[in-house]
Protein backbone atom coordinates (compact mmCIF):
# COMPACT_ATOMS: atom_id res chain seq x y z
CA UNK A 1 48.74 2.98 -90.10
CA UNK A 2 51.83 0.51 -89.23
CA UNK A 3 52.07 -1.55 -92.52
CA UNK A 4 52.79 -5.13 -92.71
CA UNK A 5 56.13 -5.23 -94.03
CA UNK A 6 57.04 -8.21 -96.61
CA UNK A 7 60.11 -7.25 -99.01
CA UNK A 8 60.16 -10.83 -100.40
CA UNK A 9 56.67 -10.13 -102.08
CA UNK A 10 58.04 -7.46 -104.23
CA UNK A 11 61.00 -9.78 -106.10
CA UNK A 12 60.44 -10.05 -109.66
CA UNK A 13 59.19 -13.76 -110.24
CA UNK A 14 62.43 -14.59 -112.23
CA UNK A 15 64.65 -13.80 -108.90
CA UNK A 16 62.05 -15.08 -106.41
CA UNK A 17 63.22 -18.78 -106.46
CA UNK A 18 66.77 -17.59 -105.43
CA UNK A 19 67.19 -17.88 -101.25
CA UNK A 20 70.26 -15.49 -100.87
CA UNK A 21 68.01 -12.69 -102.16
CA UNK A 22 65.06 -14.37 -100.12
CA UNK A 23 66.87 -14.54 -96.90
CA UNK A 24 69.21 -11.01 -97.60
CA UNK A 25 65.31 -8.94 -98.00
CA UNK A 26 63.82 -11.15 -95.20
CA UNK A 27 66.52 -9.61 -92.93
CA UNK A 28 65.54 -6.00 -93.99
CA UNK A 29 61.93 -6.50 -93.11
CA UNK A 30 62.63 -5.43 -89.46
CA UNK A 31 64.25 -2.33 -89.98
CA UNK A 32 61.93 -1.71 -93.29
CA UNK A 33 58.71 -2.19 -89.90
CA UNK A 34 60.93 -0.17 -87.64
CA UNK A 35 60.85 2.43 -89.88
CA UNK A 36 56.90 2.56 -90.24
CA UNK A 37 56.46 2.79 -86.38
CA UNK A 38 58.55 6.08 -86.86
CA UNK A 39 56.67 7.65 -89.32
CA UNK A 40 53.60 6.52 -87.70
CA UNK A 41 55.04 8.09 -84.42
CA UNK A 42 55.83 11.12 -86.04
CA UNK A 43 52.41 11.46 -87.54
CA UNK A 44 50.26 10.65 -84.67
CA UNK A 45 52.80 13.35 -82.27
CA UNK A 46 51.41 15.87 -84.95
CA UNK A 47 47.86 16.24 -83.74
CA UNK A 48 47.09 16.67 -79.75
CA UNK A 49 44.62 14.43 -79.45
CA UNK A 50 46.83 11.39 -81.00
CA UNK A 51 50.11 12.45 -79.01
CA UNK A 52 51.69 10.05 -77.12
CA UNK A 53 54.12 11.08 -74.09
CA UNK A 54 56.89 12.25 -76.37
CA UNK A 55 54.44 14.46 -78.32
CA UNK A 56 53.19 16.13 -75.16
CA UNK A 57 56.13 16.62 -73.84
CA UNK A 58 57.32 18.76 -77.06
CA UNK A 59 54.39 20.61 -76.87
CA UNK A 60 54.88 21.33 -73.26
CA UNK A 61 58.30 22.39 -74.08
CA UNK A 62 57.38 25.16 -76.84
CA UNK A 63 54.08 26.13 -74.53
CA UNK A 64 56.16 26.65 -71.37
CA UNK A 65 54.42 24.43 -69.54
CA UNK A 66 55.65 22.21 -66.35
CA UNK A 67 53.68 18.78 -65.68
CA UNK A 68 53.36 17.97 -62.72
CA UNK A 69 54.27 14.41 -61.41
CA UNK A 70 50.87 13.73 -60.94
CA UNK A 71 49.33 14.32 -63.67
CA UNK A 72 48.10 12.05 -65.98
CA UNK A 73 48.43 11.64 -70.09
CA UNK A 74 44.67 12.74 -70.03
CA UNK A 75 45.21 15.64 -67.72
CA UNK A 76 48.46 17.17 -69.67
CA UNK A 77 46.76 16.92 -73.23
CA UNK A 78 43.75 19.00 -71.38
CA UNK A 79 46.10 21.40 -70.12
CA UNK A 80 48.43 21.59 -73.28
CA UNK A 81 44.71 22.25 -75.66
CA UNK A 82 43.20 25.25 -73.25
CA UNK A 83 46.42 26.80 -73.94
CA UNK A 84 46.81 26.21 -77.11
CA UNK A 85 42.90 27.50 -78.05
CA UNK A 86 43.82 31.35 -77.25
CA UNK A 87 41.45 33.80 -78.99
CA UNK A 88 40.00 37.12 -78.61
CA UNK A 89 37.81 38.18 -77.61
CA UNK A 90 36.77 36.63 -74.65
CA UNK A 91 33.35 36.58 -73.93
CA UNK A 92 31.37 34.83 -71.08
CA UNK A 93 30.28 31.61 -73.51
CA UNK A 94 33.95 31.45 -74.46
CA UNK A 95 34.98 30.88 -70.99
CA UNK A 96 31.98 28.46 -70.61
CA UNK A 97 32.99 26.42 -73.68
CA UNK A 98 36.95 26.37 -72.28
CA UNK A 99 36.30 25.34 -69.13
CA UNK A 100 33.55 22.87 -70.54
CA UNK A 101 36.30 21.47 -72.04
CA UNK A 102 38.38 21.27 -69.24
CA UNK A 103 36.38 19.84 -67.06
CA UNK A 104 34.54 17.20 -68.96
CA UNK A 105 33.46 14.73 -66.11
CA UNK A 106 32.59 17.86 -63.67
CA UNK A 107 29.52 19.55 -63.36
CA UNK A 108 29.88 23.87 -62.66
CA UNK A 109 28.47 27.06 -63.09
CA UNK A 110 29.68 30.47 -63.50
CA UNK A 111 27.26 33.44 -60.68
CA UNK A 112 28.61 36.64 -62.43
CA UNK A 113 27.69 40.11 -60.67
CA UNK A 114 28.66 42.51 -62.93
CA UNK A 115 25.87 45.28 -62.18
CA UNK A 116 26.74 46.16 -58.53
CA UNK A 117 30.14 44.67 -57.67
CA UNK A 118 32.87 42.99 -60.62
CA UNK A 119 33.08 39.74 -58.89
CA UNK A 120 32.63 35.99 -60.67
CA UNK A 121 32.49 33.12 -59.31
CA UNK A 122 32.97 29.69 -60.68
CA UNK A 123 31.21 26.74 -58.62
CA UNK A 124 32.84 23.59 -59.60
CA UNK A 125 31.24 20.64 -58.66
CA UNK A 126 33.79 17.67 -57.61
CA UNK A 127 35.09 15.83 -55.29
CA UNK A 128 38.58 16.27 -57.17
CA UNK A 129 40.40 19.03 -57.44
CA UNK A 130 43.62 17.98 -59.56
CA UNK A 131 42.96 20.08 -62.40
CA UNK A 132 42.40 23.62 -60.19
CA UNK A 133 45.78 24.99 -61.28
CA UNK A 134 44.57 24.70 -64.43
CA UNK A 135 41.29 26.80 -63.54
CA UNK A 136 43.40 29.19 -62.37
CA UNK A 137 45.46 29.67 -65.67
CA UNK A 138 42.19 29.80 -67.68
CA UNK A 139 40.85 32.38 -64.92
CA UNK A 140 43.82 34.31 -64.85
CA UNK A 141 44.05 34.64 -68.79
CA UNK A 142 40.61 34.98 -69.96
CA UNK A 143 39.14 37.08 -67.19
CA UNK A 144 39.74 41.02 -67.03
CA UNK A 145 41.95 42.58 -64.30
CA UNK A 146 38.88 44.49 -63.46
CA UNK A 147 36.78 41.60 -61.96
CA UNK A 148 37.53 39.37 -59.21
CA UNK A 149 37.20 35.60 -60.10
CA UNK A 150 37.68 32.63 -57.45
CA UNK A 151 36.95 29.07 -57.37
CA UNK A 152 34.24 27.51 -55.13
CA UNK A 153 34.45 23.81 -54.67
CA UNK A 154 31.46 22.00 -53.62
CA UNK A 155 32.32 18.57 -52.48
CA UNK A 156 29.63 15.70 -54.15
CA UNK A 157 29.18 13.72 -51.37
CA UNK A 158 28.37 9.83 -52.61
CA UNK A 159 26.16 8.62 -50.23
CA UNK A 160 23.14 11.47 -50.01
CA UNK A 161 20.05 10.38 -49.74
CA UNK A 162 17.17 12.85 -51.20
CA UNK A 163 13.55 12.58 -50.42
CA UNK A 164 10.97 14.45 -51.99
CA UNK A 165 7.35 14.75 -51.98
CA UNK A 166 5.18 16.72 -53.19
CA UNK A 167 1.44 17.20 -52.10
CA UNK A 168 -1.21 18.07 -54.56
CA UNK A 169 -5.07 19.41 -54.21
CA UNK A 170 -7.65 20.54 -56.80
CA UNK A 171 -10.68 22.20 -55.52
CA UNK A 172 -13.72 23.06 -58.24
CA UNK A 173 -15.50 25.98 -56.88
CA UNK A 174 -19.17 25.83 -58.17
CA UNK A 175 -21.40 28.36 -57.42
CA UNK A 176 -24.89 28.02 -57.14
CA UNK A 177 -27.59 30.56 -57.66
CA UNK A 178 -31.70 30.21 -57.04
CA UNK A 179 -33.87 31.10 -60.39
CA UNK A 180 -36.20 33.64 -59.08
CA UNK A 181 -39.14 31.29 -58.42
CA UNK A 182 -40.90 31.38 -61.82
């Protein structure tokens, strides 16, 4: 949205011949551009998925949240959106889509067992684990007191090799009967 800023172009044609007024707007064009990248700053840093560092950071700041040194741009605007998406009630597909959406590259499941014992489980499958402090939060806010969640990892391991085969027979039974002899 950063304009091209040219104050020259808007002189009357009577004045434009005059190179004191040329040279005077010329040296406002900077400021007149440094301007533009504020408001375009400022408008970007109001929607989370446009937010550069300064946005998030805000954000962070109202939402409580503490980055961690590690994290990335990526990581904090997931982090800062799970939060921010709050709403009742939860249901099972609600925590499906949130953590869909927090875990975008990772495959996972949820094994609920809510008929004999209150206990969930969420298998995540990934060889990284930077956002599980995250899972936690989402975990610990969505999920009643009443059932116990925790977090399975299982490592993807990069160099499996699977072989399958399958074997296959068909087998027409025909059944043959002698006519009577007429």
């Amino acid at each position: 949205m950063i304009r091209e800023v040219d104050l020259v172009s808007y002189l009357p044609p009577f004045m434009a011949p005059y190179k004191e007024l040329r040279a005077a707007m010329g040296a406002e064009d900077p400021e007149f551009r440094a301007v533009w990248e504020a408001v375009d700053r400022l408008f970007r840093n109001r929607f989370l998925h446009t937010a550069d560092e300064y946005g998030l950071s805000r954000l962070e700041t109202i939402m409580g949240i503490f980055p961690q040194d590690t994290d990335n741009l990526e990581e904090r605007r997931i982090r800062v959106r799970s939060r921010w998406a709050n709403r009742l009630p939860y249901t099972l597909r609600v925590l499906e889509n949130r953590l869909a959406e927090c875990l975008k590259k990772c495959n996972f499941s949820i094994e609920a067992d809510f008929e004999r014992s209150y206990k969930m489980e969420l298998i995540v499958c990934s060889s990284n684990d930077s956002l599980s402090e995250e899972l936690k939060h989402i975990l610990d806010m969505m999920v009643p007191e009443n059932i116990v969640s925790e977090i399975v990892y299982e490592r993807v391991a990069d160099n499996l090799s699977l072989k399958l085969g399958v074997y296959m027979e068909q087998a027409d039974i025909i059944e043959l009967k002698q006519n009577g002899g007429k």
